[in-house]
Every structure is written in structure tokens, then in C-alpha cells.
N, C-alpha and C. Protein backbone atom coordinates (compact mmCIF):
# COMPACT_ATOMS: atom_id res chain seq x y z
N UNK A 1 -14.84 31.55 -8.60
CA UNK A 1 -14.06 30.56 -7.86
C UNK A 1 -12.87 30.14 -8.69
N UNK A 2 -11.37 30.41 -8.37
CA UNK A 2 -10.01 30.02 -8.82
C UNK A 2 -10.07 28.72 -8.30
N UNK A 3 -9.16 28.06 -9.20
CA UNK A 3 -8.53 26.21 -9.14
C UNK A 3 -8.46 26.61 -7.84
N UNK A 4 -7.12 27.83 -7.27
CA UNK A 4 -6.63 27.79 -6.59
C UNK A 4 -7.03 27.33 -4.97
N UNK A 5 -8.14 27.98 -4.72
CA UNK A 5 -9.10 27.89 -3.40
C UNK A 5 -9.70 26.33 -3.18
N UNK A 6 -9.94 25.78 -4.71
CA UNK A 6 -10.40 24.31 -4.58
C UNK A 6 -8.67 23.69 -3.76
N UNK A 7 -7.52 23.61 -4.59
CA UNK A 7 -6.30 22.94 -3.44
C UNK A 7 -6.19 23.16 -2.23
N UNK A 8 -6.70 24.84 -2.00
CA UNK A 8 -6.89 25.27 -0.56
C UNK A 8 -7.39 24.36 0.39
N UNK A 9 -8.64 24.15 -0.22
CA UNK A 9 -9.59 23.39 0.57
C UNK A 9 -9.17 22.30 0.47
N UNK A 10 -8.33 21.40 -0.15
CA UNK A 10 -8.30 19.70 -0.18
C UNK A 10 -7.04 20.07 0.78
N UNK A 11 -6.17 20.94 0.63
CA UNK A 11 -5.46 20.98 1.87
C UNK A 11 -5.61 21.08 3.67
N UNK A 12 -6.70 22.05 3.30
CA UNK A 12 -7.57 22.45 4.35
C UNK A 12 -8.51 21.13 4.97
N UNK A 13 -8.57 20.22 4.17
CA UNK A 13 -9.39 19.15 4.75
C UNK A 13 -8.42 18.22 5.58
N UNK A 14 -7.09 18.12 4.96
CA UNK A 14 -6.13 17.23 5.04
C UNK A 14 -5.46 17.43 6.72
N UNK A 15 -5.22 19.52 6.70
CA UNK A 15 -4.56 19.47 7.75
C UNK A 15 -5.74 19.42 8.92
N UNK A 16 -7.10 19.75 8.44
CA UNK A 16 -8.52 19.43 9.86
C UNK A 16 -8.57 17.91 10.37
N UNK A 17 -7.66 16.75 9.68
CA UNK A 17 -8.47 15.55 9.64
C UNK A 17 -6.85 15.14 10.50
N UNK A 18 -5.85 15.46 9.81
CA UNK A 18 -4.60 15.31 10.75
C UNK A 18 -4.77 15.62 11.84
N UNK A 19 -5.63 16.94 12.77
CA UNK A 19 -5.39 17.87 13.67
C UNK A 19 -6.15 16.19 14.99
N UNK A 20 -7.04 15.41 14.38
CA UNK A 20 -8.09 15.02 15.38
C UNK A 20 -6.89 14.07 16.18
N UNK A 21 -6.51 13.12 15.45
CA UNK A 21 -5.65 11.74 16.32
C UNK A 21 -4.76 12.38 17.16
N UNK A 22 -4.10 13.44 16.48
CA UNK A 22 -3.19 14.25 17.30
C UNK A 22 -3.55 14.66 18.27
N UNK A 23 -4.55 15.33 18.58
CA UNK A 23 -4.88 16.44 19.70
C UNK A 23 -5.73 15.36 20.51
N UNK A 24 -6.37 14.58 19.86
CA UNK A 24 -7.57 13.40 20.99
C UNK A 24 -6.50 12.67 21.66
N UNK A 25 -5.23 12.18 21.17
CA UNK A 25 -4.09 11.63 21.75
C UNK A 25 -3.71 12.27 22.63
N UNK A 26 -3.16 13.32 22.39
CA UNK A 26 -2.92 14.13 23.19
C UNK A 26 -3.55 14.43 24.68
N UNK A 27 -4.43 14.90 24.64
CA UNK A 27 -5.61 15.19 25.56
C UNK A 27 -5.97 13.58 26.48
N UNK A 28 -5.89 12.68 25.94
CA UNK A 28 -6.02 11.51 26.64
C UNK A 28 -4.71 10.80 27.50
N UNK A 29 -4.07 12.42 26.91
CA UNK A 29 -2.61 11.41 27.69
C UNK A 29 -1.54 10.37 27.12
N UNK A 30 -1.60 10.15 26.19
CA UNK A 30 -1.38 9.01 25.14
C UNK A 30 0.04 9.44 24.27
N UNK A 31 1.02 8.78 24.02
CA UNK A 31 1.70 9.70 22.87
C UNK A 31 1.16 8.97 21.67
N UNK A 32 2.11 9.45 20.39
CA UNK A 32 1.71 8.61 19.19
C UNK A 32 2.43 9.58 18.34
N UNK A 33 2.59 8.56 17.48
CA UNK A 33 3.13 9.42 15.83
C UNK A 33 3.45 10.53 16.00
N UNK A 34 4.33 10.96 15.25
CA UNK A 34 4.48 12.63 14.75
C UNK A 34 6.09 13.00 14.24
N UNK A 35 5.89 13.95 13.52
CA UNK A 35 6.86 14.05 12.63
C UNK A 35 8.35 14.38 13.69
N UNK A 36 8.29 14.91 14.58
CA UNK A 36 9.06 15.30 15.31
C UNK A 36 10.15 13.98 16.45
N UNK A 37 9.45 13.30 16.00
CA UNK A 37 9.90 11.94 16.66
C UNK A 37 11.17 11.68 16.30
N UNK A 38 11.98 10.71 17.04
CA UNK A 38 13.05 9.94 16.22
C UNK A 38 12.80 8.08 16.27
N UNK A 39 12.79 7.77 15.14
CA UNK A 39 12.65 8.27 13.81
C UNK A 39 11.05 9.09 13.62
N UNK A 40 11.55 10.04 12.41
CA UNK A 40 10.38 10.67 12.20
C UNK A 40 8.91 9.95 12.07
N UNK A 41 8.19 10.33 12.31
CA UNK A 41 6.96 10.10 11.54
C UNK A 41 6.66 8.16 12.69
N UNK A 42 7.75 7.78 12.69
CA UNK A 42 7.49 6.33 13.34
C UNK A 42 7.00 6.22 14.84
N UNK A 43 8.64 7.06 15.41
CA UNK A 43 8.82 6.97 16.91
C UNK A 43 7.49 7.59 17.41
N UNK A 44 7.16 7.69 18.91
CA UNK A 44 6.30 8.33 19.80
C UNK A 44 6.96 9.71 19.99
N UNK A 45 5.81 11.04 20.16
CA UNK A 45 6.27 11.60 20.50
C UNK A 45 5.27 11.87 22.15
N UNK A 46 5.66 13.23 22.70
CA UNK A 46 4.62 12.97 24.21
C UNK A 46 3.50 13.81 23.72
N UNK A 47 2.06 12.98 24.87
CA UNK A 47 0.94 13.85 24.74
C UNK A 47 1.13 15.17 24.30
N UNK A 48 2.36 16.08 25.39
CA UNK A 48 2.52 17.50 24.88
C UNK A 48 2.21 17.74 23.41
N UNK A 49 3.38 17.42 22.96
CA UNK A 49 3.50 17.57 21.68
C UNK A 49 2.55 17.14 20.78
N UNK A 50 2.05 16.13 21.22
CA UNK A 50 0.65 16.13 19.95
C UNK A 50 -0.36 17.06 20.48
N UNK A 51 -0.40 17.38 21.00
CA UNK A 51 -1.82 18.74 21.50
C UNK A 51 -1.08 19.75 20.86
N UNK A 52 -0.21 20.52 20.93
CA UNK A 52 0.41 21.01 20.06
C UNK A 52 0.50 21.12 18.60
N UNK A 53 0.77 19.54 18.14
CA UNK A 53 0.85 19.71 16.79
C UNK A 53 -0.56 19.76 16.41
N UNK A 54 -1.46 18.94 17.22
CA UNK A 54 -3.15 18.58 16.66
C UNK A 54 -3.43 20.38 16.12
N UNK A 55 -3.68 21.08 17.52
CA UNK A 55 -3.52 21.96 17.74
C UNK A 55 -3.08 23.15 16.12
N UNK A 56 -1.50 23.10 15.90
CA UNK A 56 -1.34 23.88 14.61
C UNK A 56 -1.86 23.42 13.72
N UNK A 57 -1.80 21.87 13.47
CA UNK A 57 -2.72 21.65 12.12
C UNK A 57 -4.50 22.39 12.04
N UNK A 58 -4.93 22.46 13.12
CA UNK A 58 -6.46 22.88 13.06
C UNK A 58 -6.50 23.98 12.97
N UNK A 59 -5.50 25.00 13.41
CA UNK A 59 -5.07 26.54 12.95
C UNK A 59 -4.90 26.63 11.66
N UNK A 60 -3.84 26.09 11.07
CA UNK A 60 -3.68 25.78 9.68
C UNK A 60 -4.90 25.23 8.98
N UNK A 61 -5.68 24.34 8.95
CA UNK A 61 -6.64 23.80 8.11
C UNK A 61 -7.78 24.60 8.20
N UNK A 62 -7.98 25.51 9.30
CA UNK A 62 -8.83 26.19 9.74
C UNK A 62 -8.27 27.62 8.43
N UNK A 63 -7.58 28.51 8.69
CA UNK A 63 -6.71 28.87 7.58
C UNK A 63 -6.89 28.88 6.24
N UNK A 64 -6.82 27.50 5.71
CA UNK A 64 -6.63 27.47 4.48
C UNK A 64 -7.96 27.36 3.80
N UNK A 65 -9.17 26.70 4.81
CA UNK A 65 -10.76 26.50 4.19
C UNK A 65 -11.44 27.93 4.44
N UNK A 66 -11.47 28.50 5.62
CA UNK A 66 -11.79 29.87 5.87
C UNK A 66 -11.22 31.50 5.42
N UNK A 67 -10.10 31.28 5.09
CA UNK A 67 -9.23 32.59 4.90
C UNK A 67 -9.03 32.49 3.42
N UNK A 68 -9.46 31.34 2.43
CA UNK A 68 -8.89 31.55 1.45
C UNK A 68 -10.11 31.41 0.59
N UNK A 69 -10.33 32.48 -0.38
CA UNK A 69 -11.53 32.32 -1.03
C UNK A 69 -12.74 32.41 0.00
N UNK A 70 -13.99 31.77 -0.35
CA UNK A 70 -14.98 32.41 0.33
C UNK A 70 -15.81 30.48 0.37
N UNK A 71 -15.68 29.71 0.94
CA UNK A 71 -15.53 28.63 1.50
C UNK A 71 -17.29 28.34 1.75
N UNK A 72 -17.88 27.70 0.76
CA UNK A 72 -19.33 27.50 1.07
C UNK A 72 -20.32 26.18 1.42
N UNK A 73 -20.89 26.36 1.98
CA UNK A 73 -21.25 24.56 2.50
C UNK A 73 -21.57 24.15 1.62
N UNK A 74 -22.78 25.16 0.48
CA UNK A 74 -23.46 25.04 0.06
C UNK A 74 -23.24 24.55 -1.40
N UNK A 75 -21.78 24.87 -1.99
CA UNK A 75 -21.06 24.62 -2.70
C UNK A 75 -20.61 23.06 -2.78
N UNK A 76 -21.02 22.18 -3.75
CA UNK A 76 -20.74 20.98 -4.27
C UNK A 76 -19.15 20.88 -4.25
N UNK A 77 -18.85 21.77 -5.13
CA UNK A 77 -17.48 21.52 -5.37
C UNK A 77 -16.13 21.84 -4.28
N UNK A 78 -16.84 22.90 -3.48
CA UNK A 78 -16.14 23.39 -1.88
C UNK A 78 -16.40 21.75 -1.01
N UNK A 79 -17.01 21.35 -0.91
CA UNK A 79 -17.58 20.44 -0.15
C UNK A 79 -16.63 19.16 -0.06
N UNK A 80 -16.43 19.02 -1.72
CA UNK A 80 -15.96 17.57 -2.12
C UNK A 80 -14.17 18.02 -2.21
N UNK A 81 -14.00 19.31 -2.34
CA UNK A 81 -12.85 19.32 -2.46
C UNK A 81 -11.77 19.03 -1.10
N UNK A 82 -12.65 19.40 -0.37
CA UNK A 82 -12.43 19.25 1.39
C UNK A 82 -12.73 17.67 2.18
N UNK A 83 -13.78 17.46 1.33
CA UNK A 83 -14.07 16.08 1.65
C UNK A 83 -12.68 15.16 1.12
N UNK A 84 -12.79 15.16 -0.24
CA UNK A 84 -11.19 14.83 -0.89
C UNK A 84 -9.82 14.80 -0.24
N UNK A 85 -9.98 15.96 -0.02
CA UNK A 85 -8.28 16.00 1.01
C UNK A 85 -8.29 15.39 2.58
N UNK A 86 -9.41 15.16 3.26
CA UNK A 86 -9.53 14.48 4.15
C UNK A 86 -9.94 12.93 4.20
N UNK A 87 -10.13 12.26 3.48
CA UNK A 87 -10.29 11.17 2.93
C UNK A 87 -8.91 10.92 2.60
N UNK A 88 -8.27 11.44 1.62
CA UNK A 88 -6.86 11.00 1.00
C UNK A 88 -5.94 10.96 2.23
N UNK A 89 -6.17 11.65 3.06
CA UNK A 89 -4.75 12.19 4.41
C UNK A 89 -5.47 10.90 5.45
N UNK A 90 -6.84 10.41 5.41
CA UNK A 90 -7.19 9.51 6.12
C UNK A 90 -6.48 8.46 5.58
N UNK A 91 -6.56 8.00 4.35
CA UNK A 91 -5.82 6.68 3.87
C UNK A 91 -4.86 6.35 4.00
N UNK A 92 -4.19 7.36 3.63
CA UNK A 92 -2.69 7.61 3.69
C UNK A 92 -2.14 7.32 4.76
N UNK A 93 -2.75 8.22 6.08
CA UNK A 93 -2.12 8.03 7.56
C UNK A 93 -2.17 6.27 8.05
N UNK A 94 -3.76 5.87 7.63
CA UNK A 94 -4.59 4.84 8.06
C UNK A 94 -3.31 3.45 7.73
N UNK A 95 -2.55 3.59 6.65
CA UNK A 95 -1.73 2.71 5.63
C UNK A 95 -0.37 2.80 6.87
N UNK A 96 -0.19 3.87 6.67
CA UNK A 96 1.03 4.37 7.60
C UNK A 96 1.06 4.09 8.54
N UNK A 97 0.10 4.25 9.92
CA UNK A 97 -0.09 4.43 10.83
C UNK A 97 -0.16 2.64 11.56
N UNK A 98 -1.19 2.07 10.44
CA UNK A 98 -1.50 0.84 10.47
C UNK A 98 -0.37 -0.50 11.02
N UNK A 99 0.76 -0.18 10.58
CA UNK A 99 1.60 -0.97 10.56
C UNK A 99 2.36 -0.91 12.15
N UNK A 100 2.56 0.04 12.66
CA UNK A 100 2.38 0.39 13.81
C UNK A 100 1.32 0.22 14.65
N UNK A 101 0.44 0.48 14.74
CA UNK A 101 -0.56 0.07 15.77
C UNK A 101 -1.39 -0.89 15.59
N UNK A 102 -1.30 -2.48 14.39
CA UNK A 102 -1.97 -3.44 14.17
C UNK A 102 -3.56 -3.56 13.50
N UNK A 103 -3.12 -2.20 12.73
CA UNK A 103 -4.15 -2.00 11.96
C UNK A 103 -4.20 -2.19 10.61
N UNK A 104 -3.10 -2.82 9.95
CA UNK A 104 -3.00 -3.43 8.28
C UNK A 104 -3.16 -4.83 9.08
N UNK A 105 -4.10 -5.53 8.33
CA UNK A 105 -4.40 -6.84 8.75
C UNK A 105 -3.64 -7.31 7.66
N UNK A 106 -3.51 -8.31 7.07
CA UNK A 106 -3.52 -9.31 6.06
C UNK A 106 -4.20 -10.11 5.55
N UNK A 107 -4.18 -9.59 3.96
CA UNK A 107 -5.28 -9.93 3.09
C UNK A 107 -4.78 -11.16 2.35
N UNK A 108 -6.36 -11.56 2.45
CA UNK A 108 -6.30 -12.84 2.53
C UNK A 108 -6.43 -13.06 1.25
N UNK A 109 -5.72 -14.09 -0.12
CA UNK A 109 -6.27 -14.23 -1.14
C UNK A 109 -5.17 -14.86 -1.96
């Protein structure tokens, strides 16, 4: 097992965990986020387009955990490395995303 296949996979987790809001948005009819927006990343874009993008990211993340190296459940370190990159792309979005849809509350202290 190369470093290399472990980034695979934290990538690979990142673009599987991006693919869900996108494409469940999508599919429900809904727009939301996406890079293609104006402004990027802020504006709405349409259902289309997030089924679409959900869509390439799960091609892609699908990709990078399956096609690269030999990707094992059974594997601790496959596991967490995937777990890792989907966790981090959860926070990240969650922070991002938050401020927009009334999901950073304010902490109290």
C-alpha cells in the first residue's frame, strides 16, 4: 500500500460525501449551492445542475476509492482514510453552507 492510494481515498471520501446534498437536492427539485453559480459556490444553482454535479462527484469519488489501488473494507487504514476525507468535506461544507441556510447558530459564551 503507497501514501499515494491513502490521499486517493480521503479524496475519494470527500468527492462521495459532496455527491449526496447535491444529487438529494437535486432529485427533490430544490436548487442549492454549487460552484457554477453566480456568485460561485454562494448563489443557487437549478435542481438540473445539481443532479449533475451530485452525479460527477459520485463518478469521481467512486474513481478514486475503487480504481486506485485495491480499496479494502477490511483495511483500518483504507477505512479511516475515507472516513477522514468525508468528515473534513462535511465540516467544511457544514461551516460554509451554514451561513446560508441558518445553520451556524451563535455561540454562546
Amino acid at each position: 500500500m503507497q501514501w499515494i492510494d491513502h490521499v486517493s481515498y480521503l479524496l475519494g471520501g470527500a468527492f462521495l460525501t459532496n455527491a449526496v446534498p447535491h444529487f438529494v437536492s437535486g432529485v427533490m427539485g430544490k436548487p442549492f449551492q454549487s460552484p457554477f453559480a453566480k456568485p460561485h459556490g454562494q448563489g443557487q444553482s437549478s435542481s438540473t445542475v445539481n443532479v449533475l454535479w451530485g452525479f460527477l462527484n459520485l463518478v469521481v469519488g467512486y474513481l478514486l476509492v475503487i480504481r486506485v489501488g485495491s480499496f479494502d473494507l477490511h483495511s483500518t487504514a483504507d477505512v479511516v482514510a475515507l472516513g477522514l476525507g468525508a468528515l473534513l468535506i462535511g465540516l467544511v461544507t457544514a461551516r460554509m453552507f451554514g451561513r446560508f441556510n441558518g445553520g451556524n447558530f451563535p455561540v454562546d459564551g
